[in-house]
Protein backbone atom coordinates (compact mmCIF):
# COMPACT_ATOMS: atom_id res chain seq x y z
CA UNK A 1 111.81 100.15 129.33
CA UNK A 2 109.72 102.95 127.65
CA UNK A 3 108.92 102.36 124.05
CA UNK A 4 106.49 104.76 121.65
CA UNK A 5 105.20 103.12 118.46
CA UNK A 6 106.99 103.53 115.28
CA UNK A 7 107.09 102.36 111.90
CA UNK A 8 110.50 101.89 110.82
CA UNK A 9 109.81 101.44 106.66
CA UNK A 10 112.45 99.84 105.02
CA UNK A 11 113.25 100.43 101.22
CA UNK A 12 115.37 98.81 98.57
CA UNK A 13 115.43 96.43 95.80
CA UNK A 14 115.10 92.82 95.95
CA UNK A 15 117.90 91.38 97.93
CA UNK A 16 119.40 94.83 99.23
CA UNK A 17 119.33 93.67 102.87
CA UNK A 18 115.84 94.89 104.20
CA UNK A 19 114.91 91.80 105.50
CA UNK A 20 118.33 91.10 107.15
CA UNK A 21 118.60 94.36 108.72
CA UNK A 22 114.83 93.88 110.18
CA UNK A 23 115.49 90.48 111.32
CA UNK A 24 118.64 91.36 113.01
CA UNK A 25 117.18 94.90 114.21
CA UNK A 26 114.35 92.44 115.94
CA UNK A 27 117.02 90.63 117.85
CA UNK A 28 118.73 93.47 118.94
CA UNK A 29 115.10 95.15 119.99
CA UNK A 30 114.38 91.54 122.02
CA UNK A 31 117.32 91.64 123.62
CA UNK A 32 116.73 95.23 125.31
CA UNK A 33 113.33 94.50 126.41
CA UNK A 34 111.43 95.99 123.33
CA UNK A 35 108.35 94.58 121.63
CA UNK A 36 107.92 94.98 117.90
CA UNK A 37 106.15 93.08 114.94
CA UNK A 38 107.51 92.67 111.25
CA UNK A 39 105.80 92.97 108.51
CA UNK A 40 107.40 91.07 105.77
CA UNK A 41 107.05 91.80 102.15
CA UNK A 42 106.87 87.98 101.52
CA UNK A 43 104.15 86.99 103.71
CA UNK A 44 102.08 89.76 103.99
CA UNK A 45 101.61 88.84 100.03
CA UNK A 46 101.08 85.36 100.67
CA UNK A 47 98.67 86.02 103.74
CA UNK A 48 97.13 89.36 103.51
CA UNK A 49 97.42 90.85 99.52
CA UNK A 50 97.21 87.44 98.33
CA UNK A 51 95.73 88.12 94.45
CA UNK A 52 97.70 91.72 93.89
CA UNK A 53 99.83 91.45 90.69
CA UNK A 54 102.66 93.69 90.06
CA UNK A 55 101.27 96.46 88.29
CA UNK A 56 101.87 100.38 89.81
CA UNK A 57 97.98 99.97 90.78
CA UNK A 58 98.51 96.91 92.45
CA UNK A 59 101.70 97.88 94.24
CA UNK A 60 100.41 100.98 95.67
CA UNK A 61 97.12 99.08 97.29
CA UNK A 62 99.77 96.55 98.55
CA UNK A 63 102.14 99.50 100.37
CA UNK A 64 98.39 100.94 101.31
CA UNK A 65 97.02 97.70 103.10
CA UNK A 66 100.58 97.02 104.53
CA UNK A 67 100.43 101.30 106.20
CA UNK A 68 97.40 100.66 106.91
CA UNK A 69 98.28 97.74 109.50
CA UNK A 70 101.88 99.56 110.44
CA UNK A 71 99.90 102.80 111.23
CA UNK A 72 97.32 100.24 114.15
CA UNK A 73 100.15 99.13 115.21
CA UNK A 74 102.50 101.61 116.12
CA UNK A 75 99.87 103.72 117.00
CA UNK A 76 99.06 101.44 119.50
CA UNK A 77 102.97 101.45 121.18
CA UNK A 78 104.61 98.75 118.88
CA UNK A 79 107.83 98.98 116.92
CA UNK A 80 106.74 97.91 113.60
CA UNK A 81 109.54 96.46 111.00
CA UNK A 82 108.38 96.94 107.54
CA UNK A 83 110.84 95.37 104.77
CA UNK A 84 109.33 96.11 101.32
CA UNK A 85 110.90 97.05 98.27
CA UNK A 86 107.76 99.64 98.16
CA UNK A 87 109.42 101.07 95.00
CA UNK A 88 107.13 103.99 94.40
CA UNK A 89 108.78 107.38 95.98
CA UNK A 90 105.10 108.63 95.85
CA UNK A 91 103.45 105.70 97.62
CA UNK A 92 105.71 106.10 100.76
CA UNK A 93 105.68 109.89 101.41
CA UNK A 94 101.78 108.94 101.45
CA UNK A 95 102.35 106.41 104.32
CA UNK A 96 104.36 108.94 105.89
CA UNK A 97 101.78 111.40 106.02
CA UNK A 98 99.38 108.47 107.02
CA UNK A 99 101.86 106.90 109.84
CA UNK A 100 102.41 109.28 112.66
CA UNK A 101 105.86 108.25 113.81
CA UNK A 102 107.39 106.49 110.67
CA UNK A 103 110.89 106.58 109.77
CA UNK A 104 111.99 105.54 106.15
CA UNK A 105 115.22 103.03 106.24
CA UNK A 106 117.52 103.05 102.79
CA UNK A 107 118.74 99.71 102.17
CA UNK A 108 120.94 101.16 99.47
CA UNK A 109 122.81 98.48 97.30
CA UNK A 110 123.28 98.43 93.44
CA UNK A 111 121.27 96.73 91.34
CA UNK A 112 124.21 94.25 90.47
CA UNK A 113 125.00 93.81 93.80
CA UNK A 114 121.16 92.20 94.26
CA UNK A 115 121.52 90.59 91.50
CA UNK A 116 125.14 88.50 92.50
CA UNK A 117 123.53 87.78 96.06
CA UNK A 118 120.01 86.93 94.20
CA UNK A 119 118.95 85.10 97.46
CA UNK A 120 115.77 84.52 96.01
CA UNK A 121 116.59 83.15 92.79
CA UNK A 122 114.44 85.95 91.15
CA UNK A 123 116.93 87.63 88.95
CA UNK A 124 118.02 84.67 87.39
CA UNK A 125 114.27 84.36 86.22
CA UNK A 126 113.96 87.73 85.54
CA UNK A 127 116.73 87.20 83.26
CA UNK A 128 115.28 83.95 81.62
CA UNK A 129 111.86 85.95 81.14
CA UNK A 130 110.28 84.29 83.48
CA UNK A 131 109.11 87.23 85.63
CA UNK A 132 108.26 90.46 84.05
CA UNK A 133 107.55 93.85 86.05
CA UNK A 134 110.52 93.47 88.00
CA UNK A 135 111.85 96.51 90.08
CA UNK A 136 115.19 97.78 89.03
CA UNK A 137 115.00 95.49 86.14
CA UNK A 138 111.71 96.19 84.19
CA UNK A 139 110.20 98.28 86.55
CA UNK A 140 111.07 101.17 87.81
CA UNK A 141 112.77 102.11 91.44
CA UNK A 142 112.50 105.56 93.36
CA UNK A 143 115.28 105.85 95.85
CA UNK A 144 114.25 107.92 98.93
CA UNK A 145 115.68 111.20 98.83
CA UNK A 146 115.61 112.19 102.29
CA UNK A 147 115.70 108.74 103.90
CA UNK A 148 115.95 108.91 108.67
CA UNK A 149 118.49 106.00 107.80
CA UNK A 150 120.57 104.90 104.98
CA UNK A 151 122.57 101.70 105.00
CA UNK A 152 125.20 101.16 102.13
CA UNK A 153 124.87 96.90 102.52
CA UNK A 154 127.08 96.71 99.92
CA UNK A 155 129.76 98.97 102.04
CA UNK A 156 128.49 98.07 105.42
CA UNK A 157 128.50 95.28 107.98
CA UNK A 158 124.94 94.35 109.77
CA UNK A 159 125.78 95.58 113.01
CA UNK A 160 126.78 98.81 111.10
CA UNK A 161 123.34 99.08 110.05
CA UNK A 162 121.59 98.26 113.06
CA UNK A 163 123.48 100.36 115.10
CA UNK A 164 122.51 102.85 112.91
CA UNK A 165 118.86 102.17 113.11
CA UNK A 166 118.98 101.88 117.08
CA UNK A 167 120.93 105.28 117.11
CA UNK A 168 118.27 107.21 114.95
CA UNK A 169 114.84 105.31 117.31
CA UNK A 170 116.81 106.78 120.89
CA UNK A 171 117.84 110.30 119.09
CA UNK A 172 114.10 110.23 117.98
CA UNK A 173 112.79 109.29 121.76
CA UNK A 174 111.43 106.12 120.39
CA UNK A 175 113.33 103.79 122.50
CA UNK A 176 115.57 105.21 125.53
């Protein structure tokens, strides 16, 4: 099956369903034959930007390492999955000028939507004051305004917002 490299960049706040949709959007990819790589917020803090805080500064050279390894990738055929809040508006038009094929993915949920799923546990610390600069909370977020995709996970079910996804990579003659 013919593939071209793409970076699908997904966008949201913490617990809006980025890493879901990727995960599931990776199963769906295996299961027609496609090859692809995430790049998860999560570990690629813990293994590659190990030592950034949370400032804007630190955030932006964080998005800017993580486009700089979605960019080798895709450029080089693979379907890269990239959940990250990435909350900076600014910071991702930059990797889209960077990435050649990159399409930005809306995980679009309300704040208080996150925060009743809190998978992580991290509102309820934000909320004790045990984490400060948090996006949506203490920090700011910039929705995309013109996102490829947007999935309403509050509205939607997964395969909703795969489907989606897969829709948008044929109509864009990334997959066939």
């Amino acid at each position: 099956m013919g593939q071209r490299g793409v970076a699908v960049w997904f966008t949201g706040f913490s617990g809006a369903g980025k890493s879901t949709i990727a995960n599931a959007l990776a199963k769906e990819l295996t299961s027609q034959g496609y090859t692809y790589e995430i790049l998860d917020g999560d570990e690629i803090r813990e293994n590659l930007t190990k030592g950034l805080g949370f400032s804007k500064e630190d955030r932006d050279t964080n998005i800017r390492r993580i486009g700089f390894v979605a960019k080798l990738l895709a450029r080089n055929g693979v379907i890269v999955l990239v959940p990250v809040i990435s909350p900076y508006r600014e910071i991702r038009d930059e990797m889209r000028t960077k990435i050649d094929n990159f399409i930005e993915v809306f995980a679009n949920a309300p704040i208080e939507e996150c925060e009743r799923r809190d998978v992580k546990g991290l509102y309820k610390k934000v909320r004790a004051g045990e984490i400060k600069q948090f996006t949506g909370i203490s920090d700011p977020y910039e929705p995309p305004l013109n996102p490829e995709v947007e999935c309403r996970t509050d509205l939607e079910e997964l395969d909703e917002s795969v489907a989606k996804i897969i829709n948008k990579l044929k109509e864009l003659d990334y997959i066939s």
